[in-house]
C-alpha atoms as a PDB file:
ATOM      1  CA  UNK A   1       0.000   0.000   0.000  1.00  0.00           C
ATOM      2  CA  UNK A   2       1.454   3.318  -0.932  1.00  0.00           C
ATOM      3  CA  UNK A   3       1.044   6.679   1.203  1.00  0.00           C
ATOM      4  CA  UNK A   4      -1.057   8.198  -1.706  1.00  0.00           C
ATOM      5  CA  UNK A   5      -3.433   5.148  -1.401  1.00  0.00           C
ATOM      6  CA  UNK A   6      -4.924   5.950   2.049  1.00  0.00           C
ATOM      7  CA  UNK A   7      -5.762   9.502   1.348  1.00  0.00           C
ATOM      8  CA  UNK A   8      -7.342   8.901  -1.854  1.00  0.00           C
ATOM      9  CA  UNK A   9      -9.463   5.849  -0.365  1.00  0.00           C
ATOM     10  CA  UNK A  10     -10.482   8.568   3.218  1.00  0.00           C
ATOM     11  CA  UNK A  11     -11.380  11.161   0.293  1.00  0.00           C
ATOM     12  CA  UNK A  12     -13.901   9.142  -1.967  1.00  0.00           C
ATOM     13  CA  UNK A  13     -15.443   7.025   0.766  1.00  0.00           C
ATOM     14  CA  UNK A  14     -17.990   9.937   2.240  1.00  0.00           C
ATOM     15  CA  UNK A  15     -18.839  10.584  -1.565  1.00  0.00           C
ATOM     16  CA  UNK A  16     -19.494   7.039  -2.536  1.00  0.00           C
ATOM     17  CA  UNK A  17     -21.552   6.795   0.667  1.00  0.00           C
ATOM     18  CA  UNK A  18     -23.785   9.859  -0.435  1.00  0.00           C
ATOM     19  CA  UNK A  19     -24.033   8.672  -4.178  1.00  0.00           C
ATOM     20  CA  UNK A  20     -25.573   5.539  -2.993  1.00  0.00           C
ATOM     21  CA  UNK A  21     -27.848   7.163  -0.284  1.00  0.00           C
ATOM     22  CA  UNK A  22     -28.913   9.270  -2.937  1.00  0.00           C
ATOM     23  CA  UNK A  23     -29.387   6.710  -5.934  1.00  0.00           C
ATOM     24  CA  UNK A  24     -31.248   4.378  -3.147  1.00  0.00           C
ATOM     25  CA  UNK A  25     -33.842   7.622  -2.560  1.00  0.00           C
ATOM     26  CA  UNK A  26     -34.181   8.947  -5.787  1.00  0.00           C
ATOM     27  CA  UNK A  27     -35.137   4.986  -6.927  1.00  0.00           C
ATOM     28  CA  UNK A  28     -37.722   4.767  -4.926  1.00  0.00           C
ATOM     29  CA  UNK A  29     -39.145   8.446  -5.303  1.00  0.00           C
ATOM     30  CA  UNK A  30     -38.911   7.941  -9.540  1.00  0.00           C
ATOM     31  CA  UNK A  31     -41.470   4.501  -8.441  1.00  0.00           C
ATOM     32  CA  UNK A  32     -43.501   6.468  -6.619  1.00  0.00           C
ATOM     33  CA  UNK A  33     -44.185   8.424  -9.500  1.00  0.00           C
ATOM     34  CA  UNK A  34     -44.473   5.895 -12.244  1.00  0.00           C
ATOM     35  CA  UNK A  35     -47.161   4.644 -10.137  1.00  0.00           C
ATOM     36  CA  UNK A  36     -48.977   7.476  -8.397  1.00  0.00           C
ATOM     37  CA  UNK A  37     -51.360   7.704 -11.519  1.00  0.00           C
ATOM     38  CA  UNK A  38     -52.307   4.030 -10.530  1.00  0.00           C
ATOM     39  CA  UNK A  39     -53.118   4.142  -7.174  1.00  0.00           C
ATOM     40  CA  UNK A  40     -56.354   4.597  -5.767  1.00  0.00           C
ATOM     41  CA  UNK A  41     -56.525   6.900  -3.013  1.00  0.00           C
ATOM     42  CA  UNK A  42     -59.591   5.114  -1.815  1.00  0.00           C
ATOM     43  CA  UNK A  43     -58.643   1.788  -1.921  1.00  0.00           C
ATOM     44  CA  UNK A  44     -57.888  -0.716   0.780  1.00  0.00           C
ATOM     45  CA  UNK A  45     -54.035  -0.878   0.304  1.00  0.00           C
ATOM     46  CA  UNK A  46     -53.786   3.007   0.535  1.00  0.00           C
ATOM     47  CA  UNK A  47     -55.928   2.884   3.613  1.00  0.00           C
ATOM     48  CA  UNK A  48     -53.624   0.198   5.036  1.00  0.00           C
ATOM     49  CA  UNK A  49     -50.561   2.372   4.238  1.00  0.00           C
ATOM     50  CA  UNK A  50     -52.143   5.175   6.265  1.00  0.00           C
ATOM     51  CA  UNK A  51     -52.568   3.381   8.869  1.00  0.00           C
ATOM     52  CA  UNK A  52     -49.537   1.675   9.321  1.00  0.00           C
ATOM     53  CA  UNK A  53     -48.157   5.688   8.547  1.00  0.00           C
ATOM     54  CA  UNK A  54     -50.436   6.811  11.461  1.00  0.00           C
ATOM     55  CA  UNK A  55     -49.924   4.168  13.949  1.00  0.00           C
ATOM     56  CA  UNK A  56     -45.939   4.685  13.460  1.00  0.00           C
ATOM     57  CA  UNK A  57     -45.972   8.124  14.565  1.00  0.00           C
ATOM     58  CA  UNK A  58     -47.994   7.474  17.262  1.00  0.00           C
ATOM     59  CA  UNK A  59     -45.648   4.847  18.622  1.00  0.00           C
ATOM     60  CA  UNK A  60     -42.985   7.582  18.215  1.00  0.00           C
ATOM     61  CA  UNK A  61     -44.715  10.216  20.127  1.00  0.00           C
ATOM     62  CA  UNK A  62     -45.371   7.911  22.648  1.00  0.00           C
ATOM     63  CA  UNK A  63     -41.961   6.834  22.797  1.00  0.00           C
ATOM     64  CA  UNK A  64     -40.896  10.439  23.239  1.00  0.00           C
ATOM     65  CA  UNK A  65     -43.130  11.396  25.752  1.00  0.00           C
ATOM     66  CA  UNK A  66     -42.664   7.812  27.836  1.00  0.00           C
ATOM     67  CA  UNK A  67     -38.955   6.990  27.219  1.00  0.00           C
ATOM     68  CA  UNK A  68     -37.141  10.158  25.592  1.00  0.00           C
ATOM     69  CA  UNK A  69     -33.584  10.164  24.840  1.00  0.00           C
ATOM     70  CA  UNK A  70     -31.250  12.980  25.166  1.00  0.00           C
ATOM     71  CA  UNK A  71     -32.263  16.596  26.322  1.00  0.00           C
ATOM     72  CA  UNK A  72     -35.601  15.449  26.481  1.00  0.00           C
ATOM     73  CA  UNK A  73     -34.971  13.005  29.377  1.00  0.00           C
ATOM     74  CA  UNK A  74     -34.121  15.956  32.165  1.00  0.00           C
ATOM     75  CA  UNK A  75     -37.385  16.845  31.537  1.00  0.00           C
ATOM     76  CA  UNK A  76     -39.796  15.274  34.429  1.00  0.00           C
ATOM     77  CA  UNK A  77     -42.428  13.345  32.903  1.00  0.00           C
ATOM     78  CA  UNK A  78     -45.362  15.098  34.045  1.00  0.00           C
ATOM     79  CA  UNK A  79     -44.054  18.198  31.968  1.00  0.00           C
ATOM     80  CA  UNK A  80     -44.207  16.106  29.113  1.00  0.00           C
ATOM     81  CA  UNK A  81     -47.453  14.386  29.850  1.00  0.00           C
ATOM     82  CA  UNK A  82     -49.362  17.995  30.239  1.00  0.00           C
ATOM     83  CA  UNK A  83     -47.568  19.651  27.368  1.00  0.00           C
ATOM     84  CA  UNK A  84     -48.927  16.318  25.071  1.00  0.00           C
ATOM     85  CA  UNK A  85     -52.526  16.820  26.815  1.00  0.00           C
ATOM     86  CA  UNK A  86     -52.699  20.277  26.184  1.00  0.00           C
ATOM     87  CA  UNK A  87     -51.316  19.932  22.729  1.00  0.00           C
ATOM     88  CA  UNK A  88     -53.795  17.362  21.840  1.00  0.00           C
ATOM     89  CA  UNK A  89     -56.916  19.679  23.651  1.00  0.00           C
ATOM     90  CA  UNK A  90     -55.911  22.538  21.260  1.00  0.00           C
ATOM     91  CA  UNK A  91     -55.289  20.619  18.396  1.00  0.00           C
ATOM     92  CA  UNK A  92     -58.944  19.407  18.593  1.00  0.00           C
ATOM     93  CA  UNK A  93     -60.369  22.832  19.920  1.00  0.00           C
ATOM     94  CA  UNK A  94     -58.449  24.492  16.929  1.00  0.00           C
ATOM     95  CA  UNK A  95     -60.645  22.304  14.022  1.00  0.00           C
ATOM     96  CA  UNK A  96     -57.262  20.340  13.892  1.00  0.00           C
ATOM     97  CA  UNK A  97     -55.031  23.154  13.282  1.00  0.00           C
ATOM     98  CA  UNK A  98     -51.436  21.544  13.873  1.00  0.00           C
ATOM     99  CA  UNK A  99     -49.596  24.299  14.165  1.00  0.00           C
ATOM    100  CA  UNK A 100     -51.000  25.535  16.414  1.00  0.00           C
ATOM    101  CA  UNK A 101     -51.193  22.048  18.637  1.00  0.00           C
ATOM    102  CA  UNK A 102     -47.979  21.875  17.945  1.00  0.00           C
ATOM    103  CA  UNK A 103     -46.971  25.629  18.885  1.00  0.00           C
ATOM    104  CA  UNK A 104     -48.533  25.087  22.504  1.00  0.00           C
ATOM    105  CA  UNK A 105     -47.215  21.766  23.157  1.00  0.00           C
ATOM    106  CA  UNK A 106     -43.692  23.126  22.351  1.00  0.00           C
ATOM    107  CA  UNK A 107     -44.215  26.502  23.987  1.00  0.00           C
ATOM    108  CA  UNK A 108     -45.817  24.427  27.275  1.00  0.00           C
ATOM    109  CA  UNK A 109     -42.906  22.468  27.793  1.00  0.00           C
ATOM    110  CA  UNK A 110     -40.485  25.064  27.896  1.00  0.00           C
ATOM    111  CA  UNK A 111     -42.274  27.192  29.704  1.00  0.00           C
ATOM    112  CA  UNK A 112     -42.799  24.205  32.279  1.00  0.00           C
ATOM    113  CA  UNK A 113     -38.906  24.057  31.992  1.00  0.00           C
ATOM    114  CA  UNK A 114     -37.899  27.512  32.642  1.00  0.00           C
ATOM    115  CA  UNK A 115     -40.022  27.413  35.619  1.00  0.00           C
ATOM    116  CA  UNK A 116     -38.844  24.516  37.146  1.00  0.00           C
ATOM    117  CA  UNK A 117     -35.160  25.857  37.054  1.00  0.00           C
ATOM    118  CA  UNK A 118     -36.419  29.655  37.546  1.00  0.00           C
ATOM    119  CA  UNK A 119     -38.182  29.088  40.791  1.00  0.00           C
ATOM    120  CA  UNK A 120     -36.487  26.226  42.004  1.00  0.00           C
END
């Protein structure tokens, strides 16, 4: 192996890495459209999808609020809990407006932060 060999091989790893992230995305996306015209957006198998879509994120959001990783986890979980409940009131007061949920949610769990570590 020659000195020249390694720095080549350091410098085209990352770049084969993305090119093949990339082709493996774009594959699927260019399927996607070849067969969007031939889906029914009705149909069982759609419905299924959305489902299985829905269900997914709700396992993550419980995951987040029950088990959270990282910064998250210094959070006590009754912060967590109310900030989800209130988010989840709005979002149903607000004719489903999920921004706004969302907004309140956020904007309840760090204010439920900066009070914890403000006043005690």
């Amino acid at each position: 192996m020659s000195e020249t060999a390694l720095p080549d091989a350091v410098f085209w790893w990352p770049i084969l890495v993305m090119v093949a992230g990339a082709a493996a995305t774009y594959v699927w996306r260019a399927l996607g459209v070849a067969l969007s015209g031939r889906i029914d957006p009705e149909g069982a198998l759609f419905q299924w999808a959305a489902c299985i879509a829905y269900a997914l994120l709700a396992a993550l959001v419980a995951r987040m609020i029950i088990l959270p990783t990282g910064p998250l986890a210094q959070t006590p979980m009754i912060d967590r809990v109310a900030a989800a409940i209130l988010a989840f009131a709005v979002l149903f007061v607000s004719r489903r407006n999920v921004l706004l949920g969302i907004a309140v949610g956020a904007g309840t769990l760090v204010l439920a932060t900066y009070a914890r570590t403000a006043w005690f």
